[in-house]
C-alpha atoms as a PDB file:
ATOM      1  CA  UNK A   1       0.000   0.000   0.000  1.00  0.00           C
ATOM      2  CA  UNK A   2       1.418   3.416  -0.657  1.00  0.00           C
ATOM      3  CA  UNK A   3       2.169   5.731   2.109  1.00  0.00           C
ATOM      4  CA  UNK A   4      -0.618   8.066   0.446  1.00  0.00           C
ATOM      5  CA  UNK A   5      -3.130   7.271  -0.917  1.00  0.00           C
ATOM      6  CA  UNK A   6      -6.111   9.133  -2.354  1.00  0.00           C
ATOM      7  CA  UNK A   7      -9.143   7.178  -4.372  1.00  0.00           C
ATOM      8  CA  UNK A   8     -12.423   8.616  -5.759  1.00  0.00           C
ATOM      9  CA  UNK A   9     -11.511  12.513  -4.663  1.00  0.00           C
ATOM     10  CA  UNK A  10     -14.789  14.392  -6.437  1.00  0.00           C
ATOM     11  CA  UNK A  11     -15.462  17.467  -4.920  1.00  0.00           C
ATOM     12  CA  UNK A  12     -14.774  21.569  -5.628  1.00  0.00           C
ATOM     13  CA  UNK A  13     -15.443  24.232  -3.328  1.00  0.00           C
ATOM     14  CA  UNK A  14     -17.873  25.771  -0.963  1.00  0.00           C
ATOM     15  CA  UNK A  15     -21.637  25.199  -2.836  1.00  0.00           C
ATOM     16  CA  UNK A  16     -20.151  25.104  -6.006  1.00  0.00           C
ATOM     17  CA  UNK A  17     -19.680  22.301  -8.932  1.00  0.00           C
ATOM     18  CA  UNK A  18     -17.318  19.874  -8.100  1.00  0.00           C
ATOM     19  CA  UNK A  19     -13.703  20.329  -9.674  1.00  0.00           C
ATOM     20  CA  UNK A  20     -12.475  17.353  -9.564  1.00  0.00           C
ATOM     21  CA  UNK A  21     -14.138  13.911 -10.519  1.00  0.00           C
ATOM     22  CA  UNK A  22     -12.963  10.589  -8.816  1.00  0.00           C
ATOM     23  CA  UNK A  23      -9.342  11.418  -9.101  1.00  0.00           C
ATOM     24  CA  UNK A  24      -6.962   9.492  -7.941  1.00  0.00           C
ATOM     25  CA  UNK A  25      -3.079  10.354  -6.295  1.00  0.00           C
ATOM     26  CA  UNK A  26      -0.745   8.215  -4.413  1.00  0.00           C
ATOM     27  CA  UNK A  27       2.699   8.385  -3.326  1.00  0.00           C
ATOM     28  CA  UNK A  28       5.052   5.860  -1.613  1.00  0.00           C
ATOM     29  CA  UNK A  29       7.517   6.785   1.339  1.00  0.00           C
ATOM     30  CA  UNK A  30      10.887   8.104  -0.211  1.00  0.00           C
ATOM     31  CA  UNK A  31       9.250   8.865  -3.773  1.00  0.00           C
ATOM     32  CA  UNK A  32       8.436  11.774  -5.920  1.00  0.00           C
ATOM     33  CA  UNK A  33       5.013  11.944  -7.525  1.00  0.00           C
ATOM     34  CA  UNK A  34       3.952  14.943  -9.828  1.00  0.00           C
ATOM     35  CA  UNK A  35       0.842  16.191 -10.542  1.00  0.00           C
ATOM     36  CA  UNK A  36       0.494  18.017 -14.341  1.00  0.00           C
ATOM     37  CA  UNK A  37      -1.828  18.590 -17.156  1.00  0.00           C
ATOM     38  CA  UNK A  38      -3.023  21.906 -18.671  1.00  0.00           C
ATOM     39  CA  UNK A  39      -4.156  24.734 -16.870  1.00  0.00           C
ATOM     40  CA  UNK A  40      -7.909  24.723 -15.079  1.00  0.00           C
ATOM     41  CA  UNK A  41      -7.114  21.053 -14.774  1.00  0.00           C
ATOM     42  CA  UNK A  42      -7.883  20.556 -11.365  1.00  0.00           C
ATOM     43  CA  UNK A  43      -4.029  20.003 -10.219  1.00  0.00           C
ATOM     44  CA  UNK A  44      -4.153  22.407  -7.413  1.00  0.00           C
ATOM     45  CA  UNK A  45      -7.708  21.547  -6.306  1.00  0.00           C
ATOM     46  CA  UNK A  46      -6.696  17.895  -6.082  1.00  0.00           C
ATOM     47  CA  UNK A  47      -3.934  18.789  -3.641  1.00  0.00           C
ATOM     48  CA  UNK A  48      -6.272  20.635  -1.698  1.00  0.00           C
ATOM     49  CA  UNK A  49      -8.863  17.833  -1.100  1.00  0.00           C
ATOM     50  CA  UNK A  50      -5.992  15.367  -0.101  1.00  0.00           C
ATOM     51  CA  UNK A  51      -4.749  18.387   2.343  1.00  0.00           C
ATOM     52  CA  UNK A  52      -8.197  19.079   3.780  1.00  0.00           C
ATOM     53  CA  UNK A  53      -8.534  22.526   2.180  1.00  0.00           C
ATOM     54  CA  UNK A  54     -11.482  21.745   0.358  1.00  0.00           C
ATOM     55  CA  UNK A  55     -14.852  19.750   0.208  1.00  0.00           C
ATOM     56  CA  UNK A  56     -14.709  16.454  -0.593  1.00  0.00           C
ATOM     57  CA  UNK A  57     -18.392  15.219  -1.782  1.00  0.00           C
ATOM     58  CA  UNK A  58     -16.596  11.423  -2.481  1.00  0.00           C
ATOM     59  CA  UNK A  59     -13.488   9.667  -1.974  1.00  0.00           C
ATOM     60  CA  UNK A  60     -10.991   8.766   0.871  1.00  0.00           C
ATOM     61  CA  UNK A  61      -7.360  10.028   1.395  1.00  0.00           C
ATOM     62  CA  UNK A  62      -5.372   7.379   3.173  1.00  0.00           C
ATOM     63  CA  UNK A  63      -2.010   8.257   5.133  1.00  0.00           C
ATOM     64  CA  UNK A  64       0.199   5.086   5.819  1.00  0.00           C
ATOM     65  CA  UNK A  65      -2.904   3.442   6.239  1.00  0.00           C
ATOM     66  CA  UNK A  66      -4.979   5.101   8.537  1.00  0.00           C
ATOM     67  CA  UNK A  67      -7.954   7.095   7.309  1.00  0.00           C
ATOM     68  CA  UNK A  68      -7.434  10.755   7.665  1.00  0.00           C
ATOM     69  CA  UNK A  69     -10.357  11.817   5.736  1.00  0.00           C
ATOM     70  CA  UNK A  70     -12.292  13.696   8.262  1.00  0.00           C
ATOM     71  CA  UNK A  71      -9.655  15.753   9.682  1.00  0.00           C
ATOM     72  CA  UNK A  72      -9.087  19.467   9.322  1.00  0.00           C
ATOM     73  CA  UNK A  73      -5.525  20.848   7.975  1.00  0.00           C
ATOM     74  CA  UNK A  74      -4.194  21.302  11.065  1.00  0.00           C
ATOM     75  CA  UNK A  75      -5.080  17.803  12.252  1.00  0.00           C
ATOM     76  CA  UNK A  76      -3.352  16.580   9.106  1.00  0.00           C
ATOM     77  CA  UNK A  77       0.037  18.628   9.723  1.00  0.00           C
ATOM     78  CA  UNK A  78      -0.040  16.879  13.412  1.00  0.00           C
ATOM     79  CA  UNK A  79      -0.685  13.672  11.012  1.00  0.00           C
ATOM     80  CA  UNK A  80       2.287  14.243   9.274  1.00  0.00           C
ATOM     81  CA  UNK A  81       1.456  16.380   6.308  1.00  0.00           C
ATOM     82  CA  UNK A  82       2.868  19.411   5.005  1.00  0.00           C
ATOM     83  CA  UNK A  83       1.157  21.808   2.158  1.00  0.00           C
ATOM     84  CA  UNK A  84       3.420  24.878   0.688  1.00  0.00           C
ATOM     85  CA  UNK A  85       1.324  26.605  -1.516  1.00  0.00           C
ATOM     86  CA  UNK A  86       2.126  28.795  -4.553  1.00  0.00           C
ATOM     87  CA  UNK A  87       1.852  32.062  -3.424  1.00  0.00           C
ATOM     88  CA  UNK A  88       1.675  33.569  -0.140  1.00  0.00           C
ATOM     89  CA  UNK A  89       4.360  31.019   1.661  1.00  0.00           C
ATOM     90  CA  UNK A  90       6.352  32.853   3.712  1.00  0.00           C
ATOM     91  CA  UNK A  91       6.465  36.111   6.308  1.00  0.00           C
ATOM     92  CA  UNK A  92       8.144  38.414   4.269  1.00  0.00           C
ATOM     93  CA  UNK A  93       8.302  41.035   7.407  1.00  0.00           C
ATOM     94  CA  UNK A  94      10.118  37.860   9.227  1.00  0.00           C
ATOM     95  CA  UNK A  95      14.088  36.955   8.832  1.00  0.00           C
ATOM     96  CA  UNK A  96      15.093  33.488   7.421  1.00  0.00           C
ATOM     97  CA  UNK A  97      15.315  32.133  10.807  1.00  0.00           C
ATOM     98  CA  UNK A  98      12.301  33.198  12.328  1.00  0.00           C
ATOM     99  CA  UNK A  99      10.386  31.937   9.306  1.00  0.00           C
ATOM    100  CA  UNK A 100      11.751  28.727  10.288  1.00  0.00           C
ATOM    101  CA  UNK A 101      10.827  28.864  13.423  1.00  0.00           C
ATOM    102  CA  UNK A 102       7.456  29.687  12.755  1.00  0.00           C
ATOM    103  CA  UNK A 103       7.448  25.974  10.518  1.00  0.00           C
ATOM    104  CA  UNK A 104       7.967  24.577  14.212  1.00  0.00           C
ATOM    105  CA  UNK A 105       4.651  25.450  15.720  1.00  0.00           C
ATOM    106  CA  UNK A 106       3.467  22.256  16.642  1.00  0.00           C
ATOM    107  CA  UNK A 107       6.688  20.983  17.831  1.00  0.00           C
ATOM    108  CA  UNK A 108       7.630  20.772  22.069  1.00  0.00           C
ATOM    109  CA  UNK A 109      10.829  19.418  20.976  1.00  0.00           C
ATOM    110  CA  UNK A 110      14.192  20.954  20.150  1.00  0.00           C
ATOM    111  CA  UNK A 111      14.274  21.900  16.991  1.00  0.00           C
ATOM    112  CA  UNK A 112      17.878  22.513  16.484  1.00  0.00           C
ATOM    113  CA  UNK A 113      19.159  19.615  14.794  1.00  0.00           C
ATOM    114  CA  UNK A 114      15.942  20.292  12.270  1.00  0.00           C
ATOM    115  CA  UNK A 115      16.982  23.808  11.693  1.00  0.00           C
ATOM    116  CA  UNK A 116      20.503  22.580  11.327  1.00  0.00           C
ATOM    117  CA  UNK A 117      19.312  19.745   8.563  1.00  0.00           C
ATOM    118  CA  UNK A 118      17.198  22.746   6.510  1.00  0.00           C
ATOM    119  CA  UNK A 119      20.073  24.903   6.827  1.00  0.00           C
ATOM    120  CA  UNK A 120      22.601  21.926   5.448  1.00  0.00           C
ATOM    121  CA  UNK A 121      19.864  21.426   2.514  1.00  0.00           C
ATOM    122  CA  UNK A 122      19.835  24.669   1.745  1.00  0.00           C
ATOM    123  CA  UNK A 123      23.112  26.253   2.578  1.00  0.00           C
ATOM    124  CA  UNK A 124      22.670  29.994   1.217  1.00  0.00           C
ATOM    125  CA  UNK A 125      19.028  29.830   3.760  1.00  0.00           C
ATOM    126  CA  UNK A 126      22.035  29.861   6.759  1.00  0.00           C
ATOM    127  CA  UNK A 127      24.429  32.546   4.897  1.00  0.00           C
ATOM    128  CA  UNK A 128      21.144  34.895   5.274  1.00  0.00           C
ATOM    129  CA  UNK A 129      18.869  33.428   8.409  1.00  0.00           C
ATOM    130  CA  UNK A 130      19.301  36.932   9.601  1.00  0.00           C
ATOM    131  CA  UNK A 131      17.969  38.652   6.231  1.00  0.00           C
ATOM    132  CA  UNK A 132      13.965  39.973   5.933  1.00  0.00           C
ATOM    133  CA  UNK A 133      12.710  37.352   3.413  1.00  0.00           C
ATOM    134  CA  UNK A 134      10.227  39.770   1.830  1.00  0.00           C
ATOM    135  CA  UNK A 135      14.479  41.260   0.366  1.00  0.00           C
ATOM    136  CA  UNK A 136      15.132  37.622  -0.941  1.00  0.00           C
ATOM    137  CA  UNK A 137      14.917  36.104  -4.414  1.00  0.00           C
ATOM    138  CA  UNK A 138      11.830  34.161  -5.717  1.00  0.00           C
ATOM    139  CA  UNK A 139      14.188  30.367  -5.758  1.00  0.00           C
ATOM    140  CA  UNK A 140      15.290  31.388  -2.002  1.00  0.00           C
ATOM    141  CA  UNK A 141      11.740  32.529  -1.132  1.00  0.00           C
ATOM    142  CA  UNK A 142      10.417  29.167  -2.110  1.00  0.00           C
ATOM    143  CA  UNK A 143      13.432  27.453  -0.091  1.00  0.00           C
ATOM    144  CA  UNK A 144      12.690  29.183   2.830  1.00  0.00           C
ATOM    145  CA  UNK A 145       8.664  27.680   2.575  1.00  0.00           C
ATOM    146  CA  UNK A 146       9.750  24.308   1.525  1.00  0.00           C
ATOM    147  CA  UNK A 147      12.714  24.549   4.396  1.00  0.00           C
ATOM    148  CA  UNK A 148       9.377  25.817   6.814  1.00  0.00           C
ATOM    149  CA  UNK A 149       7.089  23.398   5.876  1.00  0.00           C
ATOM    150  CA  UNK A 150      10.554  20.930   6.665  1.00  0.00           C
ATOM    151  CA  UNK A 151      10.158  22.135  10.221  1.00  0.00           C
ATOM    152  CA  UNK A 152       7.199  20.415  11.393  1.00  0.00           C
ATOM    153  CA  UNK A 153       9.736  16.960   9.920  1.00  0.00           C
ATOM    154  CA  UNK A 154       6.530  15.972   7.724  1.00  0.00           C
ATOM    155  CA  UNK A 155       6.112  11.983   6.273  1.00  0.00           C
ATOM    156  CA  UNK A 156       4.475  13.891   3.426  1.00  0.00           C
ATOM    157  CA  UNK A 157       5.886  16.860   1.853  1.00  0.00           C
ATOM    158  CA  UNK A 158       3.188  18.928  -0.416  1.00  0.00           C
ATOM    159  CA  UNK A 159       4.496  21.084  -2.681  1.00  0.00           C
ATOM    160  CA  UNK A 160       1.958  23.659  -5.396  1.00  0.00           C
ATOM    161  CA  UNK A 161       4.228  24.870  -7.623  1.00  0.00           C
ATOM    162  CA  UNK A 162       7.283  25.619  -6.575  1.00  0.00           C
ATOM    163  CA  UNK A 163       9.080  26.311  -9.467  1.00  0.00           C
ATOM    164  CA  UNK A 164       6.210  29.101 -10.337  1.00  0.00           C
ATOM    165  CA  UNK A 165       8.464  32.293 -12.036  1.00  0.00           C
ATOM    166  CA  UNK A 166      12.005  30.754 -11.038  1.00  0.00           C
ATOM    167  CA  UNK A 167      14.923  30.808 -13.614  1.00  0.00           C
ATOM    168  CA  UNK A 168      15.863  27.394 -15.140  1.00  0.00           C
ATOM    169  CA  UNK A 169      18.729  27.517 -13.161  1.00  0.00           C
ATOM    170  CA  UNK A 170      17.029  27.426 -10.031  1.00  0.00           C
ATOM    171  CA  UNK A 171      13.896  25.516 -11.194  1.00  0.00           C
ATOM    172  CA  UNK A 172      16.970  22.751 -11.469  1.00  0.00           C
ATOM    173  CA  UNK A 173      18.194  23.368  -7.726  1.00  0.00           C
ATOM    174  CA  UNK A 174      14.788  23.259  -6.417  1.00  0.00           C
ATOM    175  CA  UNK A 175      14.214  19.294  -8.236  1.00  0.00           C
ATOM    176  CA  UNK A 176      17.824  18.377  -6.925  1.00  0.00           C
ATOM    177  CA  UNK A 177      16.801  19.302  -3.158  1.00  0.00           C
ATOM    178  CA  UNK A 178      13.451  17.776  -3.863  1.00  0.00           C
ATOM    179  CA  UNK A 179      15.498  14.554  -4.393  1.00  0.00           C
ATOM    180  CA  UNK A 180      17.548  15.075  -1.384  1.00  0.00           C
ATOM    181  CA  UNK A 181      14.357  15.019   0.707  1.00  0.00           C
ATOM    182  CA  UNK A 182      13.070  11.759  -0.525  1.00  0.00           C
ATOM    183  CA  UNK A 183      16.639  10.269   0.017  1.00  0.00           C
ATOM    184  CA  UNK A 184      15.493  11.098   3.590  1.00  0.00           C
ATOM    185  CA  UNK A 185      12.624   8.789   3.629  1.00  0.00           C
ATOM    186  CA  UNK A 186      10.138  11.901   3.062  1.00  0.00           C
ATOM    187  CA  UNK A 187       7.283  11.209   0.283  1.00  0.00           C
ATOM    188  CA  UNK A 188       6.919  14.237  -1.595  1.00  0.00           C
ATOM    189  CA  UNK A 189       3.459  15.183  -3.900  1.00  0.00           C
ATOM    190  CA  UNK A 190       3.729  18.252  -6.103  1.00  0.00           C
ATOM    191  CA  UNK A 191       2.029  19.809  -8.376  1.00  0.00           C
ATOM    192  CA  UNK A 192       3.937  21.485 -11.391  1.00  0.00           C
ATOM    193  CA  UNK A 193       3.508  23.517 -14.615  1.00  0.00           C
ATOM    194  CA  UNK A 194       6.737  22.500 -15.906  1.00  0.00           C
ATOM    195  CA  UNK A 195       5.527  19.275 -16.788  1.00  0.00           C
ATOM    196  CA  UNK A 196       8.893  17.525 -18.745  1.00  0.00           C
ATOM    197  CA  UNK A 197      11.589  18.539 -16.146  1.00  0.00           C
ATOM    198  CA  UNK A 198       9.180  17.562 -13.349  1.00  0.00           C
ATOM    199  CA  UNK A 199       8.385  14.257 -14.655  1.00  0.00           C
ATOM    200  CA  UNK A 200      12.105  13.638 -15.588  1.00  0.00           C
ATOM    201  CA  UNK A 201      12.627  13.336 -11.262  1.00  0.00           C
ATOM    202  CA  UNK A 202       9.287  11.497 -11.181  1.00  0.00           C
ATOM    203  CA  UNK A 203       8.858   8.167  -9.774  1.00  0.00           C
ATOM    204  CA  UNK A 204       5.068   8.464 -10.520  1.00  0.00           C
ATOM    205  CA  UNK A 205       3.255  11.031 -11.950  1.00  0.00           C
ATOM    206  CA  UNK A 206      -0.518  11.851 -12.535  1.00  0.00           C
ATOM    207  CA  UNK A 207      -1.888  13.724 -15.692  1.00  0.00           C
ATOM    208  CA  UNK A 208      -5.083  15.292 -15.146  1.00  0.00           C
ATOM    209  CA  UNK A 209      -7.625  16.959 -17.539  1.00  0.00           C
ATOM    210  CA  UNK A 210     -10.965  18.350 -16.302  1.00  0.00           C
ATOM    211  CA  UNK A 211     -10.323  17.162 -13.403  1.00  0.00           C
ATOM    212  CA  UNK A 212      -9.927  13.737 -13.580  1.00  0.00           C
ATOM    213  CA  UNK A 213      -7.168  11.451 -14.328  1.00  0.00           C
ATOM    214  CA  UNK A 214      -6.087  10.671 -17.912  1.00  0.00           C
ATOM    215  CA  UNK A 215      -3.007   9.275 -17.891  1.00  0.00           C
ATOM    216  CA  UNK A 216      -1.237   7.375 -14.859  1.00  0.00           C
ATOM    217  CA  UNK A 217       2.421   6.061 -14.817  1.00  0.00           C
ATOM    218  CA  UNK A 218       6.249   6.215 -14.093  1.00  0.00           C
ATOM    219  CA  UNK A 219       7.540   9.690 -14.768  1.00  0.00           C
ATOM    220  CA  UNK A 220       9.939   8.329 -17.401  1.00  0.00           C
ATOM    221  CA  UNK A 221       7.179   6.175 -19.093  1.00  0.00           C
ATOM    222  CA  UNK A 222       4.983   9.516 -19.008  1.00  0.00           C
ATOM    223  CA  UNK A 223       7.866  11.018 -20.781  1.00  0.00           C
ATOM    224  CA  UNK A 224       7.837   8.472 -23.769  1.00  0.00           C
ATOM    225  CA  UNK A 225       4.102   8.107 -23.912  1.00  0.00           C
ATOM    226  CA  UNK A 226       3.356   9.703 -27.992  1.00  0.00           C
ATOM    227  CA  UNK A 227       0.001  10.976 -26.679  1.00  0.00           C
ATOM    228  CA  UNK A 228       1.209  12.864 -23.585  1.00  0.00           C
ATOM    229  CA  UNK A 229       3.922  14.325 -25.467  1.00  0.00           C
ATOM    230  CA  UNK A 230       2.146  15.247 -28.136  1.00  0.00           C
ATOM    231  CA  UNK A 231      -1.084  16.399 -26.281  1.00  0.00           C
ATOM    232  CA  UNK A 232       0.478  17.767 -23.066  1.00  0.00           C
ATOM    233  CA  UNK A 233       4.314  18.022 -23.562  1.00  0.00           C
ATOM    234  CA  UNK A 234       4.963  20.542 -27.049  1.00  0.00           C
ATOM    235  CA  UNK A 235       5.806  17.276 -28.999  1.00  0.00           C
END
């Protein structure tokens, strides 16, 4: 069974029509799985039913096999979840550090050695823990959320776009420390608009279209698959 798992997810928000139709997402300890397909998909909506953020009118999410379903977001962070969205991630009025800190809100524990890991992950985070990080780059913005969300040492690691408006350069960094995390043990789900370099780190990866799923494999299968090229990929 895989440390996520998410059947039958229809739903959409508030009163309105559902957005997503019995999708399915799943993602084994240690692994990468990507969510992509064109935009008004449902990508980001399906992330948010399996984080609690929206309502789910059918369908289960699993987390290493107990039924988490019912709970709120919060519950699911103490669960072992952690969502960093697209925009909106980080205190930009808050240094480096205390944005860290902040990640470690539901912790009683010391959090050194944790701060100590995000800082080894992401060295230039330590080089400016004292910096505002509204002053910081979009790439180190998003590694201070991802090195936040770190804080709370998630099983599951939720990432909406974090590539969104970085240079190639850095879109590259980001995937490499995406891989470093999973070499931890941590499964990682993320959602991503730059569908070929995210499925080329992909263990499994999810196309969706109107919200629901249309194609389902290996990232590098995905990758050689004529009609997802063709259809989702620029040929």
């Amino acid at each position: 069974m895989s440390f996520l798992s998410a059947t039958g997810m229809s739903g959409g928000y508030g009163t309105g029509p559902d957005i997503i139709h019995e999708c399915d997402l799943e993602v084994e300890a240690g692994k990468v799985a990507v969510v992509v397909g064109p935009n008004g998909a449902g990508k980001s909506t399906a992330m948010k039913g399996v984080f609690g953020m929206i309502r789910l009118r059918e369908g289960r999410v699993m987390l290493d096999g107990r039924d988490i379903t019912a709970l709120s977001p919060p519950e699911r962070v103490s669960a072992g979840m952690a969502f960093v969205p697209q925009t909106g991630n980080v205190f930009v009025s808050m240094s480096v550090q205390e944005n860290l800190e902040m990640g470690a809100f539901v912790r009683e524990d010391d959090i050194t050695g944790t701060m100590r890991q995000v800082f080894n992950l992401f060295p230039v985070l330590k080089d400016k823990r004292k910096q505002i990080a509204g002053e910081l780059s979009g790439g180190q913005r998003q590694q201070v959320a991802i090195g936040r969300a770190l804080m709370t040492e998630p099983r599951l690691l939720m990432l909406d776009e974090p590539t969104a408006g970085v240079a190639p350069i850095v879109m590259r960094d980001l995937f490499e420390r995406i891989r470093d995390i999973t070499a931890t043990g941590v499964a990682v789900l993320m959602v991503e608009q730059n569908a070929r370099q995210a499925l080329e780190i992909a263990d499994r990866g999810f196309v969706l279209v109107q919200g629901r799923n249309r194609f389902t494999d290996e990232g590098r299968a995905l990758l050689a698959n004529p009609e997802v090229r063709r259809s989702f990929l620029g040929g």
